[in-house]
Protein backbone atom coordinates (compact mmCIF):
# COMPACT_ATOMS: atom_id res chain seq x y z
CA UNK A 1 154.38 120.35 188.67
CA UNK A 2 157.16 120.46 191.06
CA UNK A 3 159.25 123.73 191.50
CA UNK A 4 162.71 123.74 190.79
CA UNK A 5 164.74 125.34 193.01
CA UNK A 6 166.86 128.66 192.07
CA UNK A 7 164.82 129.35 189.03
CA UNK A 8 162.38 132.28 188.40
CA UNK A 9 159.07 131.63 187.17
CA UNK A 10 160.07 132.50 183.63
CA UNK A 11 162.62 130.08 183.74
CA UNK A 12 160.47 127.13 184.02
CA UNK A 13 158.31 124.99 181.29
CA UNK A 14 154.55 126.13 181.86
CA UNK A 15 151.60 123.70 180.62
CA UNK A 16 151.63 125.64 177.42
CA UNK A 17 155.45 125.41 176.80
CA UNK A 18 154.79 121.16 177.50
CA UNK A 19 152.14 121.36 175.08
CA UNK A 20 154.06 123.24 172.47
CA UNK A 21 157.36 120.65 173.00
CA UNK A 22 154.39 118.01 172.41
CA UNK A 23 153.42 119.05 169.08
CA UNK A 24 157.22 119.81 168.13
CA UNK A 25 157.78 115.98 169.15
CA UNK A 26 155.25 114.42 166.89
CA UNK A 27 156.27 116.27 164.23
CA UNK A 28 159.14 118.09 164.59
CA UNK A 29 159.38 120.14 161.07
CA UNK A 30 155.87 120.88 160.23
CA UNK A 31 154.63 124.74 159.87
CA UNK A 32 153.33 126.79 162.63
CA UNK A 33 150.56 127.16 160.89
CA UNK A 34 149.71 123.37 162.12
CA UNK A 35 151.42 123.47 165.14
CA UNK A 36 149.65 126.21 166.28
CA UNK A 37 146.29 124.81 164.99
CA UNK A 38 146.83 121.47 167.11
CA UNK A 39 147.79 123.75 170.66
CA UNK A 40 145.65 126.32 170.04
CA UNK A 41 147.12 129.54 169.06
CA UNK A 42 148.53 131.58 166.53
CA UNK A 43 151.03 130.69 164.29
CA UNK A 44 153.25 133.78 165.37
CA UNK A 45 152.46 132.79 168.72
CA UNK A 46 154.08 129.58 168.19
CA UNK A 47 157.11 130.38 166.58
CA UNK A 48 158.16 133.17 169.24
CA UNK A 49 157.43 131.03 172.21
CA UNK A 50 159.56 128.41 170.72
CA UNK A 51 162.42 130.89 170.06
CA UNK A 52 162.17 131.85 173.83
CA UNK A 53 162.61 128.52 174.95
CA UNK A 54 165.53 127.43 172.81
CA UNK A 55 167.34 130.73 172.92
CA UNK A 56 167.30 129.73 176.86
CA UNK A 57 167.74 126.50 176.46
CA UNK A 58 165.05 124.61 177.64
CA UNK A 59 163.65 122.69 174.72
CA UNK A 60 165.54 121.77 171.24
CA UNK A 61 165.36 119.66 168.32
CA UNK A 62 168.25 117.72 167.19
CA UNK A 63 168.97 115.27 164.56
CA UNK A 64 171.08 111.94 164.14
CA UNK A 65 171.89 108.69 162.67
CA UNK A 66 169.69 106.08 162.74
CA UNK A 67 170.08 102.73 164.50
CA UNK A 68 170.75 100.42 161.78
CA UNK A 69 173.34 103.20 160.91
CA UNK A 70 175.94 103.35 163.62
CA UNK A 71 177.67 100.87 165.99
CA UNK A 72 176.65 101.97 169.68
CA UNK A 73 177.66 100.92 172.86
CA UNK A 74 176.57 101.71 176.35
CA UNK A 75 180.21 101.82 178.80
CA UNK A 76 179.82 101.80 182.76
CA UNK A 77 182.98 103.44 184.36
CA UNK A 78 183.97 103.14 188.17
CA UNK A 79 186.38 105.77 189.10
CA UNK A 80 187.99 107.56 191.54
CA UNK A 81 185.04 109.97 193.38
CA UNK A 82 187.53 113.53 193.42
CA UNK A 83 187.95 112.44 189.44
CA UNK A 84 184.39 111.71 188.60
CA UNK A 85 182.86 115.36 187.88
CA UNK A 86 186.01 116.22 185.91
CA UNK A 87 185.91 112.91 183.95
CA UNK A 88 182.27 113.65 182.92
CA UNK A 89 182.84 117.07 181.70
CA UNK A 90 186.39 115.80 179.28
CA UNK A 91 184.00 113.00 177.97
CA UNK A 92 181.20 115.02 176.98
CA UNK A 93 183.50 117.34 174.74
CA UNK A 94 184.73 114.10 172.84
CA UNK A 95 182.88 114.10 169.31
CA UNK A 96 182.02 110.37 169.47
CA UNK A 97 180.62 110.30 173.32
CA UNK A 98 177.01 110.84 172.10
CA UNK A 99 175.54 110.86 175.75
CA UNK A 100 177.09 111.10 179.32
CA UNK A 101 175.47 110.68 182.98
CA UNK A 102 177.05 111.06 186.54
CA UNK A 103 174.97 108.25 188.32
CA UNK A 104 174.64 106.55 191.83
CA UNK A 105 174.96 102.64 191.70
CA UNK A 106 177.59 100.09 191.37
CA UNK A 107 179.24 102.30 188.89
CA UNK A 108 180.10 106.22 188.43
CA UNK A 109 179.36 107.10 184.69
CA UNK A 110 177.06 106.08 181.88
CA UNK A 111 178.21 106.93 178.83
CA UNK A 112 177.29 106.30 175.17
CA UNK A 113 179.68 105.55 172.29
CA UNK A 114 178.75 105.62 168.53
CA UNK A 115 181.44 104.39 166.17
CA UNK A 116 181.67 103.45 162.17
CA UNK A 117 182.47 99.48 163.47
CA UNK A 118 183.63 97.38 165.64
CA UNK A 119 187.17 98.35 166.13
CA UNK A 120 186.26 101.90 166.65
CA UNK A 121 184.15 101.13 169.87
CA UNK A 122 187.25 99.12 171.05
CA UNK A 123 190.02 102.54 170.12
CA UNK A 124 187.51 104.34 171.88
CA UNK A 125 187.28 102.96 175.41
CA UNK A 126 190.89 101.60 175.37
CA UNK A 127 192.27 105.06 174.19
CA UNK A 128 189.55 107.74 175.52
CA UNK A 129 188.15 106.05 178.46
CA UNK A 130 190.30 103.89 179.88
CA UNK A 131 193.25 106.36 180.06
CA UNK A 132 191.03 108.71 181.80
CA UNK A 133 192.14 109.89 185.85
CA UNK A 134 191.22 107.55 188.30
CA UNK A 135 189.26 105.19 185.63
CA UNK A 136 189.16 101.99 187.99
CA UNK A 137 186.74 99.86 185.08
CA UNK A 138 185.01 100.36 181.77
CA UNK A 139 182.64 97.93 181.22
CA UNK A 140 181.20 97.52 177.68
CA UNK A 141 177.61 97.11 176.53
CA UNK A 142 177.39 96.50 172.74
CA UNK A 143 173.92 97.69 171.62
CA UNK A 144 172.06 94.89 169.46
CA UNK A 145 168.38 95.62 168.66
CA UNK A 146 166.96 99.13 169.48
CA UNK A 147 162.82 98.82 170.51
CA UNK A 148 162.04 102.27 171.54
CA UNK A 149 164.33 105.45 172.14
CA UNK A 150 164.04 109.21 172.78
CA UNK A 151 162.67 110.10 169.51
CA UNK A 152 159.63 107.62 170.12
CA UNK A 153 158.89 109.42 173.63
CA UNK A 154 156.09 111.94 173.75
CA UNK A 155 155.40 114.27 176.62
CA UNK A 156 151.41 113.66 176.64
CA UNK A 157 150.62 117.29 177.08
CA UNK A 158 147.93 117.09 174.32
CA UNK A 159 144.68 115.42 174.16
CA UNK A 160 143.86 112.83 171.09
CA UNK A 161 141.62 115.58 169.61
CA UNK A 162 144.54 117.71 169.24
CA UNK A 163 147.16 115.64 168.61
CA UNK A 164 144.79 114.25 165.50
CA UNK A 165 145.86 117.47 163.83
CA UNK A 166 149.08 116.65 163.32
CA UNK A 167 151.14 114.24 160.91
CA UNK A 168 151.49 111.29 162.71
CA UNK A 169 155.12 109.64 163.24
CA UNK A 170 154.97 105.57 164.21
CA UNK A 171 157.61 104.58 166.93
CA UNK A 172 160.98 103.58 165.32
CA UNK A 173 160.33 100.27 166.85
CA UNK A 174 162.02 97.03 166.94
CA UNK A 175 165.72 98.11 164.61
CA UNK A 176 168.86 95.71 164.57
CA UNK A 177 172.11 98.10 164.91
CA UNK A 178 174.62 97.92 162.68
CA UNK A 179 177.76 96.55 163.28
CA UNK A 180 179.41 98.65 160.57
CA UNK A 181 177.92 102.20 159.39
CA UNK A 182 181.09 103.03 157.60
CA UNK A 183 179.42 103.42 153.95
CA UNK A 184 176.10 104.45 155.31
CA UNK A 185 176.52 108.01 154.70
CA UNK A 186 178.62 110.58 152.72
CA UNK A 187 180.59 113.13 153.80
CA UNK A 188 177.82 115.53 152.22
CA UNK A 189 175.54 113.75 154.58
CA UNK A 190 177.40 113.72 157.63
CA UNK A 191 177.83 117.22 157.11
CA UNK A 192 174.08 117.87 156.84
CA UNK A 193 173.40 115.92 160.10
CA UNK A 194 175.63 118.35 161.69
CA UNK A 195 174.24 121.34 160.84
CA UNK A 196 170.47 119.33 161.67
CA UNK A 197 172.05 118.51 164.82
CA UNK A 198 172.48 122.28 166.04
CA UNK A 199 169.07 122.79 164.39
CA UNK A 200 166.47 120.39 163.34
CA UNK A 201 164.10 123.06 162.30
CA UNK A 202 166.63 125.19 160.14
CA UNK A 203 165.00 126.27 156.92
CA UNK A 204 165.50 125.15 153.56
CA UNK A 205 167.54 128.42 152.88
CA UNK A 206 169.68 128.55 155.67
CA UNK A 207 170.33 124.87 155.39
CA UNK A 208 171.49 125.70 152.06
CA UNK A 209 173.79 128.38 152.99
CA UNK A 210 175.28 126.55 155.74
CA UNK A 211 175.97 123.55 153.35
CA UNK A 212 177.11 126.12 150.67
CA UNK A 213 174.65 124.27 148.42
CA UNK A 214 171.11 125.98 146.23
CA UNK A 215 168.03 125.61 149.00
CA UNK A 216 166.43 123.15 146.30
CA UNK A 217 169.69 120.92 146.67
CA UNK A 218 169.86 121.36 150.79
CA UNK A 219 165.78 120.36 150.52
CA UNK A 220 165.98 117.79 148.23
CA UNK A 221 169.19 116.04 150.12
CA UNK A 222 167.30 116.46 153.61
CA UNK A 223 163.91 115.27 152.11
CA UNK A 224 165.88 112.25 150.65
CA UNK A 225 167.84 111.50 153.93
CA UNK A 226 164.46 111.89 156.00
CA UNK A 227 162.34 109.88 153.63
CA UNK A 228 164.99 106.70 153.58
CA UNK A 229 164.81 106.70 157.44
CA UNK A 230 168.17 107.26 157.96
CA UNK A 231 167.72 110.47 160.09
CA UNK A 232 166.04 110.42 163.53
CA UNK A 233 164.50 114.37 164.21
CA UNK A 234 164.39 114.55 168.32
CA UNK A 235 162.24 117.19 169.97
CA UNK A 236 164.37 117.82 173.39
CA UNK A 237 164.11 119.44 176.53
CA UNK A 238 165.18 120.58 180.00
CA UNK A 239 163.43 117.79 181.86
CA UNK A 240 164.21 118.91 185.09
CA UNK A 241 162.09 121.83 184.27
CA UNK A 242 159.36 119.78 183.18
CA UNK A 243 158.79 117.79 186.50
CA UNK A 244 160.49 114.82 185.45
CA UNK A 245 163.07 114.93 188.28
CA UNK A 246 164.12 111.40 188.49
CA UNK A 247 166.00 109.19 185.68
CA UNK A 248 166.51 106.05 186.33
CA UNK A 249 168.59 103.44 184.18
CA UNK A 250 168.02 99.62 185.24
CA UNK A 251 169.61 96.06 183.70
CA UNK A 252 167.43 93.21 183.24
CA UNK A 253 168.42 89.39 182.54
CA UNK A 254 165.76 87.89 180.04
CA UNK A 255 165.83 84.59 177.97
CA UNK A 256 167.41 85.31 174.99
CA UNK A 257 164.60 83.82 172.98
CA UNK A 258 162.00 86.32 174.91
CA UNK A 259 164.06 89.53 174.83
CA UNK A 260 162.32 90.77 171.39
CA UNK A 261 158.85 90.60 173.13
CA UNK A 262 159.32 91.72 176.44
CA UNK A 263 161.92 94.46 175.10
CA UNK A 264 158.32 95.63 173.00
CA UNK A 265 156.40 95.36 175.79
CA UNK A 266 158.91 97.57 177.82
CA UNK A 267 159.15 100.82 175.20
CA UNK A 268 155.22 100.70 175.15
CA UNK A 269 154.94 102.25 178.83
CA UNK A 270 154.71 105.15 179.32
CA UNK A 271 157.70 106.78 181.09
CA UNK A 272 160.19 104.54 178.68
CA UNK A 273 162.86 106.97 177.10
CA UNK A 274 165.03 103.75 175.73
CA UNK A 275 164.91 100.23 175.66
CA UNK A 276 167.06 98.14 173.67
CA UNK A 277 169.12 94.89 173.87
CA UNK A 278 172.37 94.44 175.12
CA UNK A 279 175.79 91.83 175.17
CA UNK A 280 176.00 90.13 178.43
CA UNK A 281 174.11 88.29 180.70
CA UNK A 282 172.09 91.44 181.69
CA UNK A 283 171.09 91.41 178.35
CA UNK A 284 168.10 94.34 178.64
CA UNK A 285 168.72 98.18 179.50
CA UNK A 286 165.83 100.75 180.15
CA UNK A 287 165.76 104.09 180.73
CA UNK A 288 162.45 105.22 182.70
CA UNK A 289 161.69 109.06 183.02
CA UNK A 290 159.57 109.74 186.26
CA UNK A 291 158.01 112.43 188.66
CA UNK A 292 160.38 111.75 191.70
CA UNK A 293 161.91 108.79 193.00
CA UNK A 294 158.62 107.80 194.32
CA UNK A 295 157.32 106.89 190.96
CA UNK A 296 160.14 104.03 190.42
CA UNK A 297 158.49 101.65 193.04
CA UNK A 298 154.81 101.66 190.18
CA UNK A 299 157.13 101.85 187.58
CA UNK A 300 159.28 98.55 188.66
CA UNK A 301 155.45 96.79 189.46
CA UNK A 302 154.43 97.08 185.68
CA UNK A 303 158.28 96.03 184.48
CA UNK A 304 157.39 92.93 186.36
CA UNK A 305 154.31 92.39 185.09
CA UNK A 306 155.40 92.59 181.67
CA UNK A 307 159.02 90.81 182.24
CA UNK A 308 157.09 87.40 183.29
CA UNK A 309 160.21 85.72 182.67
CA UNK A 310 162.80 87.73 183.43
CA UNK A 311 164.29 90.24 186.56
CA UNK A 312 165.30 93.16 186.89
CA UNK A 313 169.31 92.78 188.35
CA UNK A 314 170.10 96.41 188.65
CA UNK A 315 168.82 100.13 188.83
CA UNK A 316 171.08 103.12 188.47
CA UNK A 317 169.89 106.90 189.48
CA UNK A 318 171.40 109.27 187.26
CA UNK A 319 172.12 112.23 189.18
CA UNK A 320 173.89 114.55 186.77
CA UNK A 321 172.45 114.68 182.94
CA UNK A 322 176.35 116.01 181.56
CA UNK A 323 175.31 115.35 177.90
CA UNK A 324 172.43 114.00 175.95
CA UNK A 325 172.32 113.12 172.72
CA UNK A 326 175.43 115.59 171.46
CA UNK A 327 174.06 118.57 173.04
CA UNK A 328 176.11 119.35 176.74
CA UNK A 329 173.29 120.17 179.63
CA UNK A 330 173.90 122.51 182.66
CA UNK A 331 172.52 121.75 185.92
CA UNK A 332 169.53 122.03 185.01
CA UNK A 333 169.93 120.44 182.29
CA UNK A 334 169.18 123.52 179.51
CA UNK A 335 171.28 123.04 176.20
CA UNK A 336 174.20 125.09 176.36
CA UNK A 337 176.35 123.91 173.12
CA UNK A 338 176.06 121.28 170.75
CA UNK A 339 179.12 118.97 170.13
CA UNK A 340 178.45 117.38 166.13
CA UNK A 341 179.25 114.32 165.63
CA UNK A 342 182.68 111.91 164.79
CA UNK A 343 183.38 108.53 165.13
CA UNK A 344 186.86 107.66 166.50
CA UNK A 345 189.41 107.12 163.93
């Protein structure tokens, strides 16, 4: 594993930590008693090392909307280099930016947008983007059909034998996005997801006293909400810390008719955070997770191979993770406050 720079030993992911955010990833709310049976320690064991590393940090589990749920859109924005640091940091505050990047390539900032419809992705980028310093262009992507994201991603620290011992959760797979998530959820709901998104493994209890509710109501509202699909439970991390030094965003152009089969094949490899379907003619966007910059030359060679009919137009480094997912990252990319959720009026 590479060393990060700056940072004691005690401040970076070990093999057992990996393992530990492995188990949490597959199943996210399950006891310690079987988390600790599939990596091999004691329950207590468990649940204090996992303390340590989200008290500092460096691993996390969030929660959020599903796909079909919420109107997304993925905005490019060129702007003036003294403004572009600055710009990042205002946008990550904003409720409905869910995820923000500083990147190098034909633009400056990556950002994601969710929104109840249609005209709240447009009063979004006209009113909080556009009016920005030094915005020179906002170009939108509209999100259409989602076939793998961050919650389908594993870290691969176990073997099969030990990942056997835990409840199994199938990718998310192939999921149309909504064009409208305004009656989706209740205000009792969203309210839940907020507190989930600070905490995904908050117990029934203090779910209940943070929702002013009985624990039987908080469990049987979560239960409900998890059951229907309409919650997505992430386990998270500082992936700097974990090796996985280089991000790299690219745009594809695909035949319309093959983007459903290739955008499959693409979320099945391995270093594939997200893949889904965009508006325009670049109509595919991936988001690979590698060991240095070196690993995007093998990476691009199996893209091709399973892309027989499309290209690859574009890649984009992201240099700076500002934001992911509602929580805001430092530099090396540790959680350092969570931002809950609201779409733009």
């Amino acid at each position: 594993m590479p060393v990060v720079p700056d940072l004691p030993a005690s401040d970076r992911l070990t093999e057992t930590d990996l393992a530990l955010i492995d188990a949490l990833q597959s199943a996210p709310r399950s006891p310690w008693s079987r988390i600790a049976e599939a990596t091999g320690t004691a329950a207590s064991t468990a649940a204090r090392r996992w303390e340590r590393l989200r008290d500092k940090g460096m691993a996390w589990i969030t929660a959020y909307e599903s796909a079909d749920s919420v109107v997304v859109t993925h905005v490019e924005i060129s702007c003036a280099a003294p403004e572009v640091a600055a710009n990042a940091d205002r946008l990550a505050r904003l409720p409905w930016v869910v995820s923000v990047y500083e990147v190098a390539g034909d633009y400056d900032l990556l950002i994601t947008v969710g929104a109840f419809d249609l005209p709240g992705i447009r009063s979004a980028v006209r009113d909080d983007v556009s009016t920005l310093p030094g915005v020179e262009k906002a170009r939108v992507r509209l999100a259409m059909t989602q076939y793998g994201e961050g919650g389908d991603w594993r870290m691969r620290a176990l073997s099969n034998a030990e990942r056997v011992r835990l409840p199994q959760r199938s990718p998310v797979g192939c999921v149309s996005f909504s064009d409208t998530g305004r009656d989706r959820y209740s205000a009792a709901d969203r309210e839940l997801l907020a507190v989930l998104g600070r905490d995904g493994r908050i117990g029934h209890r203090a779910l209940g006293q943070a929702l002013g509710v009985s624990e039987h109501t908080a469990a049987r509202r979560l239960r409900k909400l998890l059951v229907d699909g309409r919650v997505v439970l992430r386990c998270d991390f500082a992936q700097r810390l974990a090796g996985l030094t280089t991000s790299v965003i690219y745009r594809a152009r695909v035949p319309h008719a093959d983007c459903d089969e290739v955008g499959a094949a693409l979320a099945r490899l391995e270093a594939v955070r997200l893949c889904v379907s965009v508006s325009g003619e670049e109509n595919l966007l991936v988001h690979a997770l590698l060991h240095g910059l070196s690993g995007a030359a093998p990476f691009e060679a199996s893209v091709r191979d399973r892309m027989p009919t499309g290209s690859v137009t574009a890649r984009t480094v992201v240099l700076r993770a500002v934001k992911r997912v509602g929580w805001v990252l430092d530099e090396h990319e540790r959680a350092v406050f969570y931002v809950p959720p609201r779409e733009p009026a």
